[in-house]
Protein backbone atom coordinates (compact mmCIF):
# COMPACT_ATOMS: atom_id res chain seq x y z
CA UNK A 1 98.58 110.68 158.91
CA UNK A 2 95.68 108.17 159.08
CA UNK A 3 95.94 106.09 162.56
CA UNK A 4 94.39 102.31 162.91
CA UNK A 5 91.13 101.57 165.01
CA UNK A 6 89.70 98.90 165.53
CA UNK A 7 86.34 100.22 163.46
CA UNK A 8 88.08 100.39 160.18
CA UNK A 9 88.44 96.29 160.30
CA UNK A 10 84.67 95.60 161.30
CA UNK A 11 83.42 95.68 157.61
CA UNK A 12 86.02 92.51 156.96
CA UNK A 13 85.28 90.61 159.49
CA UNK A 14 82.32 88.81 158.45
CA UNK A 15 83.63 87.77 154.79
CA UNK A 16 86.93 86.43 156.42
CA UNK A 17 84.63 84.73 158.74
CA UNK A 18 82.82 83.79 156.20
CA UNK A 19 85.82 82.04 154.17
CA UNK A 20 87.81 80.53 157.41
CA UNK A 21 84.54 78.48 157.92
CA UNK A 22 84.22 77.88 154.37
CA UNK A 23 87.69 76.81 154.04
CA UNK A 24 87.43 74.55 157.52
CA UNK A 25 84.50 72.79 157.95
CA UNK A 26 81.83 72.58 154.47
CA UNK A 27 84.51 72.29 151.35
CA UNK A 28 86.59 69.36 153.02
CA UNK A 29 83.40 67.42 153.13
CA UNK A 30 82.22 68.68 149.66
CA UNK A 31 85.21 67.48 147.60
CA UNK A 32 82.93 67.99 144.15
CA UNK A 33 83.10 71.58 144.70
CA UNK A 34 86.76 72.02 144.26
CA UNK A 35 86.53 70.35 140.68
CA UNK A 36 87.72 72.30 137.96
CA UNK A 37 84.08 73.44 136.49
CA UNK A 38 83.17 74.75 139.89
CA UNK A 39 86.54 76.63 140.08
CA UNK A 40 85.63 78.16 136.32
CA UNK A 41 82.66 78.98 137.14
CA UNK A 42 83.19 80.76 140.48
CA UNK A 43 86.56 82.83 138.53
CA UNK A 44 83.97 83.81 135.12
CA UNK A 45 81.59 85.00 138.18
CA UNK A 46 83.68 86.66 139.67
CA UNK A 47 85.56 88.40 136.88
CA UNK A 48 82.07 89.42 135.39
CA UNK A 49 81.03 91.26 138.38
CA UNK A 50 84.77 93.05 138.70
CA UNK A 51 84.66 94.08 135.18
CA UNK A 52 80.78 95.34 135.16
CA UNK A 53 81.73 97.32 138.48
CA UNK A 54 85.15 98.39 138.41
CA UNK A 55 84.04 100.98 135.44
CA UNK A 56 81.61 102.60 137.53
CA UNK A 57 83.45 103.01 140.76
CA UNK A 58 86.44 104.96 138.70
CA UNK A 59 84.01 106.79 137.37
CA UNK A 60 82.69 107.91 140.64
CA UNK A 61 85.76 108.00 141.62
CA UNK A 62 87.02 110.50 138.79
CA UNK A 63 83.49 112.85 139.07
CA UNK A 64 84.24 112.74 142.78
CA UNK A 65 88.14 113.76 142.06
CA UNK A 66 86.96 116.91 139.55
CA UNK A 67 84.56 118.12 142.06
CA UNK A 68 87.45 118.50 144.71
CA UNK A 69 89.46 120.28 142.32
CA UNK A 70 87.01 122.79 140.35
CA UNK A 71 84.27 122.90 141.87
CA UNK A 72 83.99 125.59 145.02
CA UNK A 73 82.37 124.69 148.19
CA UNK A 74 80.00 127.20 147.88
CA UNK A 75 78.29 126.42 144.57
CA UNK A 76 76.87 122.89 145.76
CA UNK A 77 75.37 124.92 148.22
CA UNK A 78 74.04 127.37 146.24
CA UNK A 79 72.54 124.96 144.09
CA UNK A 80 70.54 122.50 146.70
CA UNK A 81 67.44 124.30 147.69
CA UNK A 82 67.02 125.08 151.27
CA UNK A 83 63.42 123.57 151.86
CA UNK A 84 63.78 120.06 152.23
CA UNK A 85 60.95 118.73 149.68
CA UNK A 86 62.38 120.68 146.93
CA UNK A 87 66.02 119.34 148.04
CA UNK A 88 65.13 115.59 148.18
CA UNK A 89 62.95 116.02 144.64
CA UNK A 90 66.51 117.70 143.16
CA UNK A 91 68.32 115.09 144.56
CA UNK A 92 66.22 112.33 142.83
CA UNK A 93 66.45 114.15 139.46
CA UNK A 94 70.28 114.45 139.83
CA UNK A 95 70.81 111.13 138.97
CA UNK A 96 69.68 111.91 135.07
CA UNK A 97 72.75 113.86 135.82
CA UNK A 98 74.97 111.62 136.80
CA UNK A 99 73.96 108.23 135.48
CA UNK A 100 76.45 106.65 137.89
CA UNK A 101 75.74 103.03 139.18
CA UNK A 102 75.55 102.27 142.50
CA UNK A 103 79.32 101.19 143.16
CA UNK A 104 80.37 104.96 141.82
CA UNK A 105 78.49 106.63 143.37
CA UNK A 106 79.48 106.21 147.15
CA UNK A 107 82.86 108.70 146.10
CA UNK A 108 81.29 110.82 144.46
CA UNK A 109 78.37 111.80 147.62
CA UNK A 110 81.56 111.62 149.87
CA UNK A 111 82.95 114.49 147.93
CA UNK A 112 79.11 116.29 147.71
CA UNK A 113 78.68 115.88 151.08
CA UNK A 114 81.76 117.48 152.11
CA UNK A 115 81.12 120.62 149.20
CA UNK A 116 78.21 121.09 151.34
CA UNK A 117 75.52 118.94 150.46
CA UNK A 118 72.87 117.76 153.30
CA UNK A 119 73.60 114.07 154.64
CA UNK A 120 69.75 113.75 153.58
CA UNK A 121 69.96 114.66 150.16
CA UNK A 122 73.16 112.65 149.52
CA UNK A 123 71.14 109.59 150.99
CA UNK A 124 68.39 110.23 148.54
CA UNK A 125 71.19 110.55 145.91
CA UNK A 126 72.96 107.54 146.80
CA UNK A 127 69.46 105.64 146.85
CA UNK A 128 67.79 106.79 143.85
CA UNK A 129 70.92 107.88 141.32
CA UNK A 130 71.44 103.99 140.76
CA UNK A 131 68.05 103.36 138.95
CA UNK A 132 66.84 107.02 138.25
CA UNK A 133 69.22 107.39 135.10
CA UNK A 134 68.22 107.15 131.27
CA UNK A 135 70.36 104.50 130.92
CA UNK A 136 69.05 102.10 133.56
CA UNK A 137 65.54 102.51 132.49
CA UNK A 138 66.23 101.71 128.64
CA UNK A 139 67.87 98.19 130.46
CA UNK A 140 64.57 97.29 132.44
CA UNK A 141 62.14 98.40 129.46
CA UNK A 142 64.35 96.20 126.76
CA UNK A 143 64.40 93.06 130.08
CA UNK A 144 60.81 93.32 130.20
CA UNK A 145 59.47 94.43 127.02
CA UNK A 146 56.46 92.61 127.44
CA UNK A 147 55.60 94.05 130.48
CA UNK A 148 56.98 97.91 130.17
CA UNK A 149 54.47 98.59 133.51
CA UNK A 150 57.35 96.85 135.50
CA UNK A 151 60.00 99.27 133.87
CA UNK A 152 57.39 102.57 135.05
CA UNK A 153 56.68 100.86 138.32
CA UNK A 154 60.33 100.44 139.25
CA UNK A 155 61.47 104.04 138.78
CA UNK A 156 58.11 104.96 140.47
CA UNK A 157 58.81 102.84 143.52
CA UNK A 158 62.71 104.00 143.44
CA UNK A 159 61.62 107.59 143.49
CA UNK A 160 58.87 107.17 146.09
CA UNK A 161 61.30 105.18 148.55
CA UNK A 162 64.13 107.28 148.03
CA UNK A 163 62.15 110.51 149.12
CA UNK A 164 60.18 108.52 151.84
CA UNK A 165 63.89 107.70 153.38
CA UNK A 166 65.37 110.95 152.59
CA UNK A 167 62.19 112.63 154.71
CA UNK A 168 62.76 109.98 157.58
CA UNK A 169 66.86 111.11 157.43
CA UNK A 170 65.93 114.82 157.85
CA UNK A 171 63.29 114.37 160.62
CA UNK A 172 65.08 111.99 163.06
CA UNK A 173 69.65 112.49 162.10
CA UNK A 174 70.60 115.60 163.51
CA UNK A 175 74.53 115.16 163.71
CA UNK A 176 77.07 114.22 161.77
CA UNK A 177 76.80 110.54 160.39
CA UNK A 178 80.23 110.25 158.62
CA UNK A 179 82.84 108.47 160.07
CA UNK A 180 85.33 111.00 158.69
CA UNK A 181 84.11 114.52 159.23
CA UNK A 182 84.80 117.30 157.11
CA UNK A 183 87.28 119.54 159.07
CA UNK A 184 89.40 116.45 159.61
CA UNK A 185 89.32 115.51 156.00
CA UNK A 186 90.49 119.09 155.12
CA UNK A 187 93.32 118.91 157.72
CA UNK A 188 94.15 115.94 155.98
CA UNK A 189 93.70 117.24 152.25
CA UNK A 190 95.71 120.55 153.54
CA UNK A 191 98.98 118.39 154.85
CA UNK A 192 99.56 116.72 151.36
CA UNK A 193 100.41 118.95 148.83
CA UNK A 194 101.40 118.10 144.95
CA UNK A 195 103.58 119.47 142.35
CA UNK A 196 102.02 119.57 138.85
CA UNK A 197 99.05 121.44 139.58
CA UNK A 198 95.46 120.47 139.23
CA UNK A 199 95.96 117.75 136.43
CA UNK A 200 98.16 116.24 138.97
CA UNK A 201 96.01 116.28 141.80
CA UNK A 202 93.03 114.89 139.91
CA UNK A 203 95.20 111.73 139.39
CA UNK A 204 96.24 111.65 142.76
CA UNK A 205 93.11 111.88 144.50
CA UNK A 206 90.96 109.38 142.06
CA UNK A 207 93.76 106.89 142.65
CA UNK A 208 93.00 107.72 146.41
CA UNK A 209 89.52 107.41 145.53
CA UNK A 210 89.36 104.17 144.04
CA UNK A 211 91.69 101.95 145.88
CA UNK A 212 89.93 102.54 149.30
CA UNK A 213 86.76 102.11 148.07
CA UNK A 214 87.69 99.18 145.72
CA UNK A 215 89.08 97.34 148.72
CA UNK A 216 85.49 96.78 149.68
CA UNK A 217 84.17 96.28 146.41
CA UNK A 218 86.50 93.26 146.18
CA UNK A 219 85.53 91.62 149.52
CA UNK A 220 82.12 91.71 148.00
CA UNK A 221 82.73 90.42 144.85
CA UNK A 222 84.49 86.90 146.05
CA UNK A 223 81.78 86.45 148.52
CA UNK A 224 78.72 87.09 146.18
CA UNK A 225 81.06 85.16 143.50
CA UNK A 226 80.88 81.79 145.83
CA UNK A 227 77.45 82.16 146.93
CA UNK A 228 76.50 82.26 142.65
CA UNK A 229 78.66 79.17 141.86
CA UNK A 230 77.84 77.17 145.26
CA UNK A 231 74.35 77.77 146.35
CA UNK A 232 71.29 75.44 146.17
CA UNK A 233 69.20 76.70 143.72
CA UNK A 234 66.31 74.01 143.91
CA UNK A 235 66.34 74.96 147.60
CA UNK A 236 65.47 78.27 147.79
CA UNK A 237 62.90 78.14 144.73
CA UNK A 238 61.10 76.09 147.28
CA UNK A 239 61.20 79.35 150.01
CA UNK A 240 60.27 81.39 147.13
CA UNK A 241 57.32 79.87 146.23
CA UNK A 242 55.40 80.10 149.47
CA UNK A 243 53.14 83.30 150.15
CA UNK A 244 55.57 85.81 151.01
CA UNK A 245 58.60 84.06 150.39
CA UNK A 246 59.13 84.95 147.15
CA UNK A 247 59.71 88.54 147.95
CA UNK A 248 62.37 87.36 151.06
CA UNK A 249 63.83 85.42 148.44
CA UNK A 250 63.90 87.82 145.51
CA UNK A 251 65.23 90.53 147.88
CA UNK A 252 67.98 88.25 149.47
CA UNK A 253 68.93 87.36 146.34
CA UNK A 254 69.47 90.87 144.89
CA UNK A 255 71.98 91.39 148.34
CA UNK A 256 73.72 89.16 147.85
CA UNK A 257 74.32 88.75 143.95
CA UNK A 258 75.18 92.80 143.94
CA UNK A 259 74.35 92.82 140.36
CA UNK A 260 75.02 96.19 138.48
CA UNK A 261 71.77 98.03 138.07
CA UNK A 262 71.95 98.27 134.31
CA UNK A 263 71.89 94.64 134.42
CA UNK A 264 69.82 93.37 137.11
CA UNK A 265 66.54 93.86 135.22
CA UNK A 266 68.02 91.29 132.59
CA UNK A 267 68.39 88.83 135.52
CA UNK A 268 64.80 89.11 137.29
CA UNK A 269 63.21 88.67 133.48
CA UNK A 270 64.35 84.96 133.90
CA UNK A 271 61.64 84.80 137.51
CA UNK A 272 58.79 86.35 135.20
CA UNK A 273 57.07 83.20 134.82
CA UNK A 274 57.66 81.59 138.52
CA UNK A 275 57.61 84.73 140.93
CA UNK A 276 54.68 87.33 140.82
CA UNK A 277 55.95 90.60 139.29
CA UNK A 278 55.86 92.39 142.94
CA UNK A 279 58.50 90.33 144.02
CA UNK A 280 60.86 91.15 141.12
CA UNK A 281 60.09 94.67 141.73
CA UNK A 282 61.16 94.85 145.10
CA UNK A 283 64.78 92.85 143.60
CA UNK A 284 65.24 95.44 140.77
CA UNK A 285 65.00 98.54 143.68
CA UNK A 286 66.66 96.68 146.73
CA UNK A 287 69.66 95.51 145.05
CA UNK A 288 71.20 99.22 143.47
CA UNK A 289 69.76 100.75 146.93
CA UNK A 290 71.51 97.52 149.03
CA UNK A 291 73.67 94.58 148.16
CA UNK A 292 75.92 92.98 149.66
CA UNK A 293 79.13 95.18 148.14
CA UNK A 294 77.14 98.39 148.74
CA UNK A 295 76.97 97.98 151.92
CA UNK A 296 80.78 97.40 153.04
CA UNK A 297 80.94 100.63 151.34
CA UNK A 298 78.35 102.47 153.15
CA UNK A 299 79.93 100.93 156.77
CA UNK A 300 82.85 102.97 155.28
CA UNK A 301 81.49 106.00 154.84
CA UNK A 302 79.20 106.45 157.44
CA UNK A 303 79.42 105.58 161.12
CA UNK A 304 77.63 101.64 161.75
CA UNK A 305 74.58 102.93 164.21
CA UNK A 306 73.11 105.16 161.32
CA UNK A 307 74.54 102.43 158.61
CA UNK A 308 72.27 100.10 160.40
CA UNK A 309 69.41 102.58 160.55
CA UNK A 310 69.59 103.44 156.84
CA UNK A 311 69.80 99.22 156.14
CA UNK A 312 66.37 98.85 158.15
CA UNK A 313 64.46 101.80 156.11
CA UNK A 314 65.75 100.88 153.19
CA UNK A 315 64.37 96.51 153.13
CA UNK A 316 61.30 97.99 155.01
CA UNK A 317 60.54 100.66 152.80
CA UNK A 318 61.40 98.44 149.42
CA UNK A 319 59.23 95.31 150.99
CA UNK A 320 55.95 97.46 151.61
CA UNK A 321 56.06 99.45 148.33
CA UNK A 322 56.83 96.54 146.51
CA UNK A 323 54.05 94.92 148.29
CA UNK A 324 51.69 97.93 147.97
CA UNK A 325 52.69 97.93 143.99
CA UNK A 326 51.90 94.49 143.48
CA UNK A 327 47.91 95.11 143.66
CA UNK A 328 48.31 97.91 141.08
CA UNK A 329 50.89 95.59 139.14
């Protein structure tokens, strides 16, 4: 039976902090905002992001579920290679595997990850599966099919950052970073048993699956939901347009927008003429590797210090490469 901490309420504090203040202070003195085309447009915004996610995490959700039930411990194991190079390169290619998006794949690594799969390869999976897949790569080449170098550069800078992060994981975490670890999640699996067989528990457990991570997913959605209907656009053009400001902007817009990486590409084609194309770069590989949504679920899977850690590498590593990429570009 699961017991309360305080830790499992962290990850909602700052969007109900976020909405009390909201609520309080800026929309009484903003009347125009509560009028019924801001209302429409924050629910279409909202329900568009639901629908384009919600696919992906049952998905993960039901490859995660079928892993638990067929697939042995030992033959993830057996299948990683033992060196980690090799490992973090077979990691990269697994998304053309799994051509899960990046709001799947968090149950599905879970489940690797307790089959036996290294917490460094399942961070290169998690980082790199999102935008090394066939079917995110036909998205960017058909957003940009003037400039198809942007479509190469982005699954060379995914794959590059990915395996620089994955290298960086290996070298400096040697414990456990999950928050639940695998002989307690056993117990756990162990105490609740299920008539019907294995059809039965595949049901059971993706149900499992995708209400606790959708829980997140939804506290992500309303907030990036508001910040799309409310926020000054003319404003932050402005930031964007000064020397290094447009990748800060670009970047902090693909947090918080947590767009779907099949689609993202479609939305940094409307910057190609006002942002240099380094700066759309580094949105297209930030946002599948960290938005906003993504990382409530990552806070829930893995314990906040190395959360945190991974969060740093992962804007660092996307800002320089996108940088670096930009004089090729």
């Amino acid at each position: 039976m699961n017991t309360f901490t305080p830790i499992k309420i962290l990850p909602l504090l700052l969007p109900a902090a976020f909405l009390i203040i909201l609520s309080i202070v800026w929309l009484p003195e903003h009347q125009a905002l509560l009028d019924n085309a801001y209302i429409d447009s924050f629910k279409i915004a909202l329900i568009g992001i639901l629908l384009e996610a919600l696919p992906f995490v049952l998905a993960g959700a039901l490859i995660s579920s079928l892993l638990r039930v067929f697939i042995p411990d030992e033959m993830i194991s057996r299948w990683i290679p033992k060196r980690p190079i090799p490992a973090i390169i077979f990691a990269c290619l697994l998304g053309v595997i799994f051509p899960i998006c990046e709001c799947g794949m968090i149950p599905l690594v879970r489940r690797l990850i307790h089959k036996g799969m290294p917490v460094y390869v399942a961070v290169v999976f998690i980082l790199s599966g999102p935008i090394l897949n066939p079917v995110v790569y036909g998205a960017t080449l058909t957003a940009f099919r003037s400039h198809p170098d942007l479509a190469y550069s982005r699954m060379g800078l995914a794959f590059c950052v990915a395996c620089i992060i994955g290298l960086a994981v290996y070298a400096t975490v040697k414990k456990s970073p999950l928050r639940l670890t695998v002989k307690r999640e056993t117990e756990e699996t162990h105490q609740r048993s299920f008539r019907g067989g294995k059809l039965v528990s595949i049901f059971v457990h993706t149900s499992d699956e995708f209400f606790e991570m959708g829980k997140y997913l939804i506290i992500g959605c309303l907030l990036t939901s508001a910040i799309q209907t409310f926020m000054v656009h003319d404003s932050l053009v402005a930031i964007g347009e000064k020397p290094l400001g447009s990748y800060f902007f670009m970047m902090g817009l693909a947090f918080v927008l947590s767009l779907c990486s099949t689609s993202d590409a479609f939305v940094a084609s409307t910057f190609l003429h006002t942002f240099p194309p380094g700066s759309l770069l580094a949105f297209m590989v930030l946002g599948p590797m960290l938005d906003f949504k993504n990382s409530l679920m990552l806070m829930a899977l893995f314990k906040t210090k190395f959360a945190l850690y991974l969060f740093f590498l992962i804007f660092s590593g996307v800002f320089i490469g996108s940088v670096l990429f930009s004089i090729w570009l």
